[in-house]
Structure formats: C-alpha cells, structure tokens
C-alpha atoms as a PDB file:
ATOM      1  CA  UNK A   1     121.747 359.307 117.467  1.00  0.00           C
ATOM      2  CA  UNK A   2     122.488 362.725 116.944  1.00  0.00           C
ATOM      3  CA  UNK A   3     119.420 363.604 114.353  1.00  0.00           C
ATOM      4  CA  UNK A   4     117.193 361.706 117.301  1.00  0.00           C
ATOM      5  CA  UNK A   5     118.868 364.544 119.484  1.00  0.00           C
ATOM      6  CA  UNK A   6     117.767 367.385 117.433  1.00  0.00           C
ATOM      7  CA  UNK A   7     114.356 366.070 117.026  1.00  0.00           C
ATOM      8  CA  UNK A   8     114.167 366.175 120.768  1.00  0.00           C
ATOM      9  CA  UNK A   9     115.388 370.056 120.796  1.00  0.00           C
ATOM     10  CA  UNK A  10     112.889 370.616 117.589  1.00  0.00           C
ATOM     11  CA  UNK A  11     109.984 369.332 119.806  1.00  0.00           C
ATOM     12  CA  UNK A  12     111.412 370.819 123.012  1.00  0.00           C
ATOM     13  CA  UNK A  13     110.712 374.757 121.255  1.00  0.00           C
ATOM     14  CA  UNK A  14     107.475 373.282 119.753  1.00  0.00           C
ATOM     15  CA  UNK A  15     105.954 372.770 123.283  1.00  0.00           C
ATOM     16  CA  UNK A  16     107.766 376.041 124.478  1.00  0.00           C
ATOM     17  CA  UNK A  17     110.844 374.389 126.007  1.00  0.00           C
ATOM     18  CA  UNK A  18     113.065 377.255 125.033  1.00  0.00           C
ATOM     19  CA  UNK A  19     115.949 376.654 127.350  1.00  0.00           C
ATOM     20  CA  UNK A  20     117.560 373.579 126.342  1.00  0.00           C
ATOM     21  CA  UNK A  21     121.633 373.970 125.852  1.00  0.00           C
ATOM     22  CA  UNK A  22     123.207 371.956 123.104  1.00  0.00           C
ATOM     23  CA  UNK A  23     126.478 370.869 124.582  1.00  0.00           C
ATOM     24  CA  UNK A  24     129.584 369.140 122.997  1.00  0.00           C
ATOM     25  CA  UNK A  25     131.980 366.420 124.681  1.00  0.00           C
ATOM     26  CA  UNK A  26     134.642 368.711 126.235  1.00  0.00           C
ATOM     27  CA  UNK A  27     131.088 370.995 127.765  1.00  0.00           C
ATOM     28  CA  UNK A  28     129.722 367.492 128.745  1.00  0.00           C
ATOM     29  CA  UNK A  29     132.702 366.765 130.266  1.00  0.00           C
ATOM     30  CA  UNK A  30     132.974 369.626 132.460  1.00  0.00           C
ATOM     31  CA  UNK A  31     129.679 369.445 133.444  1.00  0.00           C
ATOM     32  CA  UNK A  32     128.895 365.349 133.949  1.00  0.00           C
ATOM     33  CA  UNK A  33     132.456 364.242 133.939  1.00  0.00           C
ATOM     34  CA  UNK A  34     131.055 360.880 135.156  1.00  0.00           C
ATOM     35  CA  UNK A  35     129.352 360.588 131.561  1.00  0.00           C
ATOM     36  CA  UNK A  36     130.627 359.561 128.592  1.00  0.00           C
ATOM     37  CA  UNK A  37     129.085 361.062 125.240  1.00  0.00           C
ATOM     38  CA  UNK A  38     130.079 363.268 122.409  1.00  0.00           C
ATOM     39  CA  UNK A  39     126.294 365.410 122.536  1.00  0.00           C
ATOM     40  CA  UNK A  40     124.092 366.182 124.513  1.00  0.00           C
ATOM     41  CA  UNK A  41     121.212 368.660 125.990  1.00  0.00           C
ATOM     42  CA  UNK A  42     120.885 370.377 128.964  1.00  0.00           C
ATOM     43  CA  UNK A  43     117.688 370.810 130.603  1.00  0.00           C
ATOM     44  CA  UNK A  44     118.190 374.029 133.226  1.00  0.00           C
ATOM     45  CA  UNK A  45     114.123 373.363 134.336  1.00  0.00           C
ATOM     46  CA  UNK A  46     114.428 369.904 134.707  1.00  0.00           C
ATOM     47  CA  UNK A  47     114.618 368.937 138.595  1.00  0.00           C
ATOM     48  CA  UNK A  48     113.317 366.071 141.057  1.00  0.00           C
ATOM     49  CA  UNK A  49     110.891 366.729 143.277  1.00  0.00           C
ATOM     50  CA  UNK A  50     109.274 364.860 147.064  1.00  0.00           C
ATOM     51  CA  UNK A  51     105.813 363.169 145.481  1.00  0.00           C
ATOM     52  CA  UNK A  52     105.054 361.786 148.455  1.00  0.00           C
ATOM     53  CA  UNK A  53     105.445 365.104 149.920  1.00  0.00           C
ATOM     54  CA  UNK A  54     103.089 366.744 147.411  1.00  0.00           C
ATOM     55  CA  UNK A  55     100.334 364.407 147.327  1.00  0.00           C
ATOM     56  CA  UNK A  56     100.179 364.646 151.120  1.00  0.00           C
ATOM     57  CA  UNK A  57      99.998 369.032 150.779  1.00  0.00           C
ATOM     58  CA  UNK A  58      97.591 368.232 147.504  1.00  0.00           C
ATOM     59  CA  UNK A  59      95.607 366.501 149.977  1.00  0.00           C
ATOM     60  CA  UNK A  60      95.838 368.964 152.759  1.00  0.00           C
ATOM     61  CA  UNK A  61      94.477 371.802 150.413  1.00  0.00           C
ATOM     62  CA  UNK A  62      91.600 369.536 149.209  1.00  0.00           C
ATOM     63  CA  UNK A  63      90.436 368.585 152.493  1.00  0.00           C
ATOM     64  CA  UNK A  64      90.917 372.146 153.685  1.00  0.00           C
ATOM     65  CA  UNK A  65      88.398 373.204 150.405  1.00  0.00           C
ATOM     66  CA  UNK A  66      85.481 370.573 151.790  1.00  0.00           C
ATOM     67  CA  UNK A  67      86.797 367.662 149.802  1.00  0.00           C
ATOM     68  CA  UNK A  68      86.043 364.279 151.390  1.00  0.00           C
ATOM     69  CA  UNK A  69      88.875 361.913 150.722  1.00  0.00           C
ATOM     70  CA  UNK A  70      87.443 357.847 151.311  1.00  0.00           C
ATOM     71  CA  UNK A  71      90.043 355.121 151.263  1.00  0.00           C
ATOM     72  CA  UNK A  72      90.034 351.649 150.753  1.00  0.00           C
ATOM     73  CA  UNK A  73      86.897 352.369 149.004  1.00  0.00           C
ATOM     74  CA  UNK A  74      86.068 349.600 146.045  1.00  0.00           C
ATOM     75  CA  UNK A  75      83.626 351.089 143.500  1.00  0.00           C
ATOM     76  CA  UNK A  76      81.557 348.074 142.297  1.00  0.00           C
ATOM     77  CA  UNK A  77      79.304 349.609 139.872  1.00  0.00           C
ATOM     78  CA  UNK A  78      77.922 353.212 138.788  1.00  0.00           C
ATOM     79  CA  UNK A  79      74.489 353.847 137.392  1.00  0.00           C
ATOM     80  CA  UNK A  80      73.181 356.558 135.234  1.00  0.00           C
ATOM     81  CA  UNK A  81      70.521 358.820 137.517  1.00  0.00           C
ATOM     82  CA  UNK A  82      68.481 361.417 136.838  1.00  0.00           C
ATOM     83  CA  UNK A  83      70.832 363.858 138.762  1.00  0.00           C
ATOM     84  CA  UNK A  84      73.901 362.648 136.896  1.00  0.00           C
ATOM     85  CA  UNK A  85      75.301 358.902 138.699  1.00  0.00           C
ATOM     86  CA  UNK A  86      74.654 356.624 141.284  1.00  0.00           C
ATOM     87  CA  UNK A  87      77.892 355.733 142.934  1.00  0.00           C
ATOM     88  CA  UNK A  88      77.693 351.938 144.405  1.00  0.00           C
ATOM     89  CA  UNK A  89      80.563 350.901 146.446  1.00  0.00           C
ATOM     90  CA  UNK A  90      82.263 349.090 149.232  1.00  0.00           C
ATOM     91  CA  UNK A  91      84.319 351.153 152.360  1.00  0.00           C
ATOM     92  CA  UNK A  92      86.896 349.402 154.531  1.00  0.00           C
ATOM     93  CA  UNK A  93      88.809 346.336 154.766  1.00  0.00           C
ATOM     94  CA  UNK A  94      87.789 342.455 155.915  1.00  0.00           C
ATOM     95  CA  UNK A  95      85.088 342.388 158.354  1.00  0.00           C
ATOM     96  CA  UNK A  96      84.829 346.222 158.962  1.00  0.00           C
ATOM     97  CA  UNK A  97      83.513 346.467 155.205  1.00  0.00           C
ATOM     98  CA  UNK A  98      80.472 348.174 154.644  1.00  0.00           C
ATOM     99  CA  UNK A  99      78.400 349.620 151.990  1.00  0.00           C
ATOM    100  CA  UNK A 100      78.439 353.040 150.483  1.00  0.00           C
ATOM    101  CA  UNK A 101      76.069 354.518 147.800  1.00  0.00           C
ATOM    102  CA  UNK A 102      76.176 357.947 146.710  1.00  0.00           C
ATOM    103  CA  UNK A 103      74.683 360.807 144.058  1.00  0.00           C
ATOM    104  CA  UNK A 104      76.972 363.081 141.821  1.00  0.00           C
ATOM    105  CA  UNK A 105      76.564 365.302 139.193  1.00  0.00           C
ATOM    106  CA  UNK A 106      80.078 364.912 137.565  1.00  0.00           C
ATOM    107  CA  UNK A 107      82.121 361.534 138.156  1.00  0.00           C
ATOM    108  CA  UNK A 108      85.947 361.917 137.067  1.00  0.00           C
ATOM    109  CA  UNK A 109      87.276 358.069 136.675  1.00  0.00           C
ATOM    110  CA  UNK A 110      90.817 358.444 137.659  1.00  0.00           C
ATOM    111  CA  UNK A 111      91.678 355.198 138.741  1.00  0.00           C
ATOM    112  CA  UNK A 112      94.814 354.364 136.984  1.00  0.00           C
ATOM    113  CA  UNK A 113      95.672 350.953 136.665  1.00  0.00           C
ATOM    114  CA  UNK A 114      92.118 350.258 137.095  1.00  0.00           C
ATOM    115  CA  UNK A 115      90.365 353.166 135.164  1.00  0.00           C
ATOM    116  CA  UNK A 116      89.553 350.615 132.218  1.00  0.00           C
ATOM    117  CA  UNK A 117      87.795 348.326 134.753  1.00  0.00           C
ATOM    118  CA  UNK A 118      86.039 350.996 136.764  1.00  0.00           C
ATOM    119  CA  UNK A 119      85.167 352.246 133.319  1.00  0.00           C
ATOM    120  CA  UNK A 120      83.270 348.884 131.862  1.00  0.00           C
ATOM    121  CA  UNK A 121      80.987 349.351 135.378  1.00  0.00           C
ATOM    122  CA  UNK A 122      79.979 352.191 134.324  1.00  0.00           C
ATOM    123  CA  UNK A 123      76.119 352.088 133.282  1.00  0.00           C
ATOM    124  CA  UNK A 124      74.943 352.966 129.232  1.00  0.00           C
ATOM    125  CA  UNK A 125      78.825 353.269 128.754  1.00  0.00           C
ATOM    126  CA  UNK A 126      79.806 351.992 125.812  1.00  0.00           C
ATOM    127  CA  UNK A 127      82.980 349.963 125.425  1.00  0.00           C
ATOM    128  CA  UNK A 128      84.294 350.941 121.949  1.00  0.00           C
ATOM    129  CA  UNK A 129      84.558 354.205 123.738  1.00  0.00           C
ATOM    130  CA  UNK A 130      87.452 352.155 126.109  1.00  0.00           C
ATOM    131  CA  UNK A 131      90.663 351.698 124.663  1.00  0.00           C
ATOM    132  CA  UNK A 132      93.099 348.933 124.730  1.00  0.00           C
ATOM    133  CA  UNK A 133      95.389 348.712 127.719  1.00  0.00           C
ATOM    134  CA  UNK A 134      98.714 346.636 128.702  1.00  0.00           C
ATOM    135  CA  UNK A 135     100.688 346.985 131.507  1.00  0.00           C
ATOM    136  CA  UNK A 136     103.934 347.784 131.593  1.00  0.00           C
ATOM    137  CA  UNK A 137     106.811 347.215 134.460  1.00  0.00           C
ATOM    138  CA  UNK A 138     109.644 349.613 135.147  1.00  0.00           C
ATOM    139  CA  UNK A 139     111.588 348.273 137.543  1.00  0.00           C
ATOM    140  CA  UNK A 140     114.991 350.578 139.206  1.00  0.00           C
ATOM    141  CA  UNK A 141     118.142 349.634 140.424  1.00  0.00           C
ATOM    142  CA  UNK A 142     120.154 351.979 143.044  1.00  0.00           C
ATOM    143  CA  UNK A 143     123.793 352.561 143.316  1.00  0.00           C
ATOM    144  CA  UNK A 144     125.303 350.964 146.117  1.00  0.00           C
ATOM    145  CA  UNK A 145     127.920 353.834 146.548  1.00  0.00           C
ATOM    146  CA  UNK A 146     128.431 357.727 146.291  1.00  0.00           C
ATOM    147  CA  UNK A 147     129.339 359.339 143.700  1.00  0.00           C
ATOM    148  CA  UNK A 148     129.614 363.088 142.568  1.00  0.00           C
ATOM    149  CA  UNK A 149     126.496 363.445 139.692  1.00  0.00           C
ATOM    150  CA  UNK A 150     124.841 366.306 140.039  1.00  0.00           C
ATOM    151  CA  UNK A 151     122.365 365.775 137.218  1.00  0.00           C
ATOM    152  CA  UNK A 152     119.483 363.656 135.500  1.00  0.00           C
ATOM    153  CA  UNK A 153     120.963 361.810 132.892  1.00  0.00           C
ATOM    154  CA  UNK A 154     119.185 360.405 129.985  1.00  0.00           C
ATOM    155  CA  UNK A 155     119.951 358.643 126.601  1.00  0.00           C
ATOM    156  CA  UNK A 156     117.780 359.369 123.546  1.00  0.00           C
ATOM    157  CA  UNK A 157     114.713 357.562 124.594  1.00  0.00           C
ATOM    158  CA  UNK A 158     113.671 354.013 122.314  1.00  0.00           C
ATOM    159  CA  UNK A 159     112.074 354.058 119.174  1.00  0.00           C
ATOM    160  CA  UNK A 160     109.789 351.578 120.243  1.00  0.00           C
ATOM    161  CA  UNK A 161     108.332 354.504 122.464  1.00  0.00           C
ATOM    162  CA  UNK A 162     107.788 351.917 125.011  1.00  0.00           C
ATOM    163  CA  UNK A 163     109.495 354.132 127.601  1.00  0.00           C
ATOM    164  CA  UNK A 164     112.608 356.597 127.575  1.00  0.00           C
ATOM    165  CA  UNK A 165     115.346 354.248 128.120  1.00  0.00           C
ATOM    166  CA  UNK A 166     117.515 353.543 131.408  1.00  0.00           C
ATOM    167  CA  UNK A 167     117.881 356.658 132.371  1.00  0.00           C
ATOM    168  CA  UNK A 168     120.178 358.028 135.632  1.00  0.00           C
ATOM    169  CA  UNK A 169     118.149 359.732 138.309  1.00  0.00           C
ATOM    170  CA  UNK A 170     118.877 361.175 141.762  1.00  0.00           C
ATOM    171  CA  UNK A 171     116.938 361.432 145.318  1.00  0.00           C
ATOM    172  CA  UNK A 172     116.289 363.909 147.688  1.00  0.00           C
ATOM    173  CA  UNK A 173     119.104 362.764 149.734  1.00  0.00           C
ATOM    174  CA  UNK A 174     121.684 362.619 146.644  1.00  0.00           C
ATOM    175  CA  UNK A 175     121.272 358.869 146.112  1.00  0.00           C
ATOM    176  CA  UNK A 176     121.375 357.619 142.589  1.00  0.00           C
ATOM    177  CA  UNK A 177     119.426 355.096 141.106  1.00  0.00           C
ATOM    178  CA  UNK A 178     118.730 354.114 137.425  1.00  0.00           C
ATOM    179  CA  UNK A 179     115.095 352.876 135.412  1.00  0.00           C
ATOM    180  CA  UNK A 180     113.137 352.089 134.464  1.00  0.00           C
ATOM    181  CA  UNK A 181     113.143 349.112 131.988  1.00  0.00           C
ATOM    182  CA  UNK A 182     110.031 348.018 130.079  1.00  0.00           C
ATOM    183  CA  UNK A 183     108.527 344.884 130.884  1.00  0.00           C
ATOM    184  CA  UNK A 184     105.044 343.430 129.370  1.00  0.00           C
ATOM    185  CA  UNK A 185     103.590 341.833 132.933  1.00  0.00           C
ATOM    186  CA  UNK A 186     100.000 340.129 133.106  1.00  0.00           C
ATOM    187  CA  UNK A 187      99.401 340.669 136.275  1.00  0.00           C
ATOM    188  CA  UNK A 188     100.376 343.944 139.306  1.00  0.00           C
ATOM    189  CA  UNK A 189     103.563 342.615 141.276  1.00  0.00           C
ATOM    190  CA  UNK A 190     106.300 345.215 141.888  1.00  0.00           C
ATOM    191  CA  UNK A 191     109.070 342.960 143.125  1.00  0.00           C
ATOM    192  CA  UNK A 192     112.351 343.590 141.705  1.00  0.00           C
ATOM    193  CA  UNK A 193     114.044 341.168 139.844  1.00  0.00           C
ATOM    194  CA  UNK A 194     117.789 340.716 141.343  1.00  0.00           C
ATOM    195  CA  UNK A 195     119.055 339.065 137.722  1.00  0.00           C
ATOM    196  CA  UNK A 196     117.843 341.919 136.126  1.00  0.00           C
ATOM    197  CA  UNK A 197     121.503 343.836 137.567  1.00  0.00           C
ATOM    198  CA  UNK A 198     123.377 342.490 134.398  1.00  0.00           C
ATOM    199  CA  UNK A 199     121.187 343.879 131.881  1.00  0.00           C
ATOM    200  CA  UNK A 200     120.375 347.368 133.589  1.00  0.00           C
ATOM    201  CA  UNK A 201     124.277 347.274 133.592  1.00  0.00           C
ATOM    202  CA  UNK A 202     124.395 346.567 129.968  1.00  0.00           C
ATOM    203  CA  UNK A 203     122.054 349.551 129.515  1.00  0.00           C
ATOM    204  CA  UNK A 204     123.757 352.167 131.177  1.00  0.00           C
ATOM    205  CA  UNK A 205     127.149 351.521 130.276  1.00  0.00           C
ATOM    206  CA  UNK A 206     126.337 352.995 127.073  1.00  0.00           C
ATOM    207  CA  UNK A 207     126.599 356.579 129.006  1.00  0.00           C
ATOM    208  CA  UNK A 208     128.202 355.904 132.053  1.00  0.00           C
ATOM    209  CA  UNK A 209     130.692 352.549 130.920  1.00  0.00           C
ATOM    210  CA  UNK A 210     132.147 352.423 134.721  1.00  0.00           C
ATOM    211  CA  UNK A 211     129.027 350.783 136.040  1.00  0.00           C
ATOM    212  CA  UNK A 212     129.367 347.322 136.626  1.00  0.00           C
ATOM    213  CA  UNK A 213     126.401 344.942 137.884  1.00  0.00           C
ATOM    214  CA  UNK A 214     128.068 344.850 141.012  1.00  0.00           C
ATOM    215  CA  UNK A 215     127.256 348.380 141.764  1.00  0.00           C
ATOM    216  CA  UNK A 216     123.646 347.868 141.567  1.00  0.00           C
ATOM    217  CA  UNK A 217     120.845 346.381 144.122  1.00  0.00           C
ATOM    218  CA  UNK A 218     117.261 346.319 143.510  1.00  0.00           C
ATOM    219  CA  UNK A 219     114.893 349.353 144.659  1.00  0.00           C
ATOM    220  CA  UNK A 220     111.579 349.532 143.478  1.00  0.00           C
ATOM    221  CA  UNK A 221     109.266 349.492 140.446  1.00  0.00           C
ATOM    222  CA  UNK A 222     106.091 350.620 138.851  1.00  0.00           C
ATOM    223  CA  UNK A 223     103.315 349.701 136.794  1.00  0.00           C
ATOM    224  CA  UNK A 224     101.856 351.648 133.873  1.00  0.00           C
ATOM    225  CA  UNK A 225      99.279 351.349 131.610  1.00  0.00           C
ATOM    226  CA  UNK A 226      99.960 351.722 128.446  1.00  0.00           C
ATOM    227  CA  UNK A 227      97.085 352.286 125.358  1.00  0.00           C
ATOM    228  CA  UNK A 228      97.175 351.085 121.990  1.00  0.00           C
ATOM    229  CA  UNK A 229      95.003 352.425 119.142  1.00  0.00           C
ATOM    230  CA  UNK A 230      92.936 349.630 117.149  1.00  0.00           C
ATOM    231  CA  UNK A 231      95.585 349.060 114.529  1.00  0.00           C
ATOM    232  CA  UNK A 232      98.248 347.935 117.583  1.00  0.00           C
ATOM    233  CA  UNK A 233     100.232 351.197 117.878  1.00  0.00           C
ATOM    234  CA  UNK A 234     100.938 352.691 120.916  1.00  0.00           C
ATOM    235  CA  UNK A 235      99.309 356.092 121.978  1.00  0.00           C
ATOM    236  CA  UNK A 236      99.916 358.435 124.750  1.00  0.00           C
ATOM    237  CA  UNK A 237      97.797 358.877 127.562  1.00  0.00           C
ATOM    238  CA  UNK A 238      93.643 359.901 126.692  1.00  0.00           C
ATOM    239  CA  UNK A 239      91.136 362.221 128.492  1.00  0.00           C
ATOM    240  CA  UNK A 240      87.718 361.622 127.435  1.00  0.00           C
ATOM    241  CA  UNK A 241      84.775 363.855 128.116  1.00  0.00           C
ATOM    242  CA  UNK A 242      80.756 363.890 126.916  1.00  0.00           C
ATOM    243  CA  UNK A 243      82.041 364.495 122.972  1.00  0.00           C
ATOM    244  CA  UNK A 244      84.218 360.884 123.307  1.00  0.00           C
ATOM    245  CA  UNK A 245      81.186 358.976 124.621  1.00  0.00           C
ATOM    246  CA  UNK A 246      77.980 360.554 124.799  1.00  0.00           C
ATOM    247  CA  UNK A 247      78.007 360.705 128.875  1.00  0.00           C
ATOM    248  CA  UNK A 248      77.204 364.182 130.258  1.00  0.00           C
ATOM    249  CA  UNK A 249      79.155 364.790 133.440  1.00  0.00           C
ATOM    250  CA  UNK A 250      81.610 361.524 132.847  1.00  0.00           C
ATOM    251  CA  UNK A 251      85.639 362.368 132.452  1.00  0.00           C
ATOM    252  CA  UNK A 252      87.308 359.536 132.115  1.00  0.00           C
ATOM    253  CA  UNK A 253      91.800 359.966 132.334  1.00  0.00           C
ATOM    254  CA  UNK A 254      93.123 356.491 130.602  1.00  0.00           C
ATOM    255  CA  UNK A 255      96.814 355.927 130.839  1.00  0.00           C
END
C-alpha cells in the first residue's frame, strides 16, 4: 500500500496540505506504539472536535443575526413565484400540526438525506438536473477499555471509494471507538448491529492486531448519501446553482 500512501501525500500538497510527516516503523512506533505498520503519515492539523457543541454556537450566531430557525417543519411542496418561491409546508408534530406558507427570494435545499426528495417538489425543476442517490450505513463500535492512543488512526482508505476504511477515532473524553463500515441500506435505521463485532475486529487488526471482538460494543451509526454519475460510478458530493438547472435563486447541496 505504500504507492496508495504517497498518492495520499501527492494530493495532500495539491489541496495545500503541506504539513504531513512521512514516518517509518521505529517513528511509528514511538509515536502510536499501540499500532502496528511499517509507514505511515502524520497529520499535525488533524484533530476532533464537539459537533454538537458547534451546531448549537452556529445556531446561537444565526439567531443572534435575525435568522428564524423552524423545527419539525415538513416542506411539502415549493412553487416558482414571481418574487422567487412559494414555500408550502407543515410546522409541528401530531395534532399540534399546522400549516405554514411562505415567500423567498433565494431557497438553499440542504436537506441531506432528503435533499433529492425535497428537490423533485420543487416546481419547473427538472429531474435530469437530480442525481442518483444510495444510502450508505456506517455503523461504530467503541472500546470497552482504556488505553493510551493519543491519535486518529487510519489505514489507506478502499479503492472502492465507498468510504475510508475502519478507521480508529477518539472522543472528547479520551474514549476510543472505531468506523465506520459501509453498508448499502434501503431504508434510515441507525441501530447497530451486535454481530457486526467480528468483522470490525477483522478490520482493524490489520493496524492494531491486539483487538479482539471482545473488546468492542456497539455505539452508534450514520447514514449518508452517496451519488453516482449516469454510467454507475460514484461521485463526491454536488452543489448546484442557476447554471446546473436553469432556477434563479435555487442552490441545491446533494450528498
């Protein structure tokens, strides 16, 4: 894997990364003693931050700025209007429910999971403009004991470019846990699979061979939506504006 390796540090200076550290086993082994390779790179930038934490402050500062946050807010459908969109949708929960209709000038569809559906409601839209989606699960096992890693560890990432591998990753409070795998789901469900421990096992003992399936337990996992061009391949993540699909004032973030 080592000309995968130097890829990675080729494209790291192409996007301006220009602080990656090759290292060799005996520097990897003073460093991550708990991990066994003969190469690596180290990342000095690279560090874990609260996102709970920051959405809440991203919030704060919005709302501070005159931004009107609306949750639990469905978005059945959104017609073209001579000011720019009519936004028709449904607030609340159960009986409390109520409708909501509003006017914009510029509509950002941000809705992750369910940008591709919010983005076939949208009036005069036209769907070869909306690429193809599948979801993806990446479920993460934690490590049922302490131990002294002090850094994110990760193996060279698939070819399939599914995902970047089983990867070791720590928490604010110095808990580790490792994730995620790729799993091709048909429908949102984020329980973790308990037989899964075996094969995330499998995985990381490629770096780290004293892991057994014992050590794990399930945590949590995500969804992700991942695009694929019309030929099958997979493609990163798309922003479209006016020049995509002919909709002044529409900004559409897919994937």
């Amino acid at each position: 894997e080592l000309a995968a390796l130097e890829q990675i540090a080729r494209r790291a200076q192409e996007n301006g990364v220009m602080d990656l550290k090759e290292l060799d086993e005996n520097a990897l082994r003073t460093m991550a003693p708990l991990v066994q390779a003969k190469h690596g790179l180290f990342s000095p930038s690279t560090g874990i931050v609260d996102s709970h934490g920051l959405m809440r402050s991203l919030l704060h500062q919005a709302q501070s700025l005159g931004v009107q946050f609306a949750g639990l807010t469905y978005v059945e459908r959104v017609n073209r209007h001579p000011k720019g969109f009519e936004v028709w949708a449904q607030c609340g929960s159960g009986n409390e429910q109520e409708p909501y209709r509003f006017t914009c000038t510029r509509f950002v569809n941000a809705a992750g999971l369910e940008a591709h559906q919010l983005a076939s409601q949208i009036e005069s839209l036209a769907p070869s403009s909306i690429p193809q989606i599948r979801f993806y699960k990446g479920s993460y096992f934690k490590l049922n004991k302490r131990v002294p890693l002090q850094h994110l560890v990760y193996p060279v990432p698939e070819k399939s470019e599914m995902g970047l591998g089983v990867h070791a990753t720590l928490d604010l409070a110095g808990g580790v846990r490792f994730g995620p795998d790729v799993e091709f789901v048909t429908e949102i469900n984020y329980t973790v699979d308990i037989d899964k421990a075996e094969q995330f096992a499998q995985s990381v003992q490629r770096y780290m061979p004293w892991i057994k399936s014992a050590d794990l337990v399930p945590d949590y996992s995500g969804i992700r939506p991942k695009l694929f061009s019309a030929d099958g391949a997979a493609m990163d993540f798309v922003i479209q504006d006016y020049r995509d699909h002919g909709v002044p004032g529409l900004v559409q973030l897919f994937g």
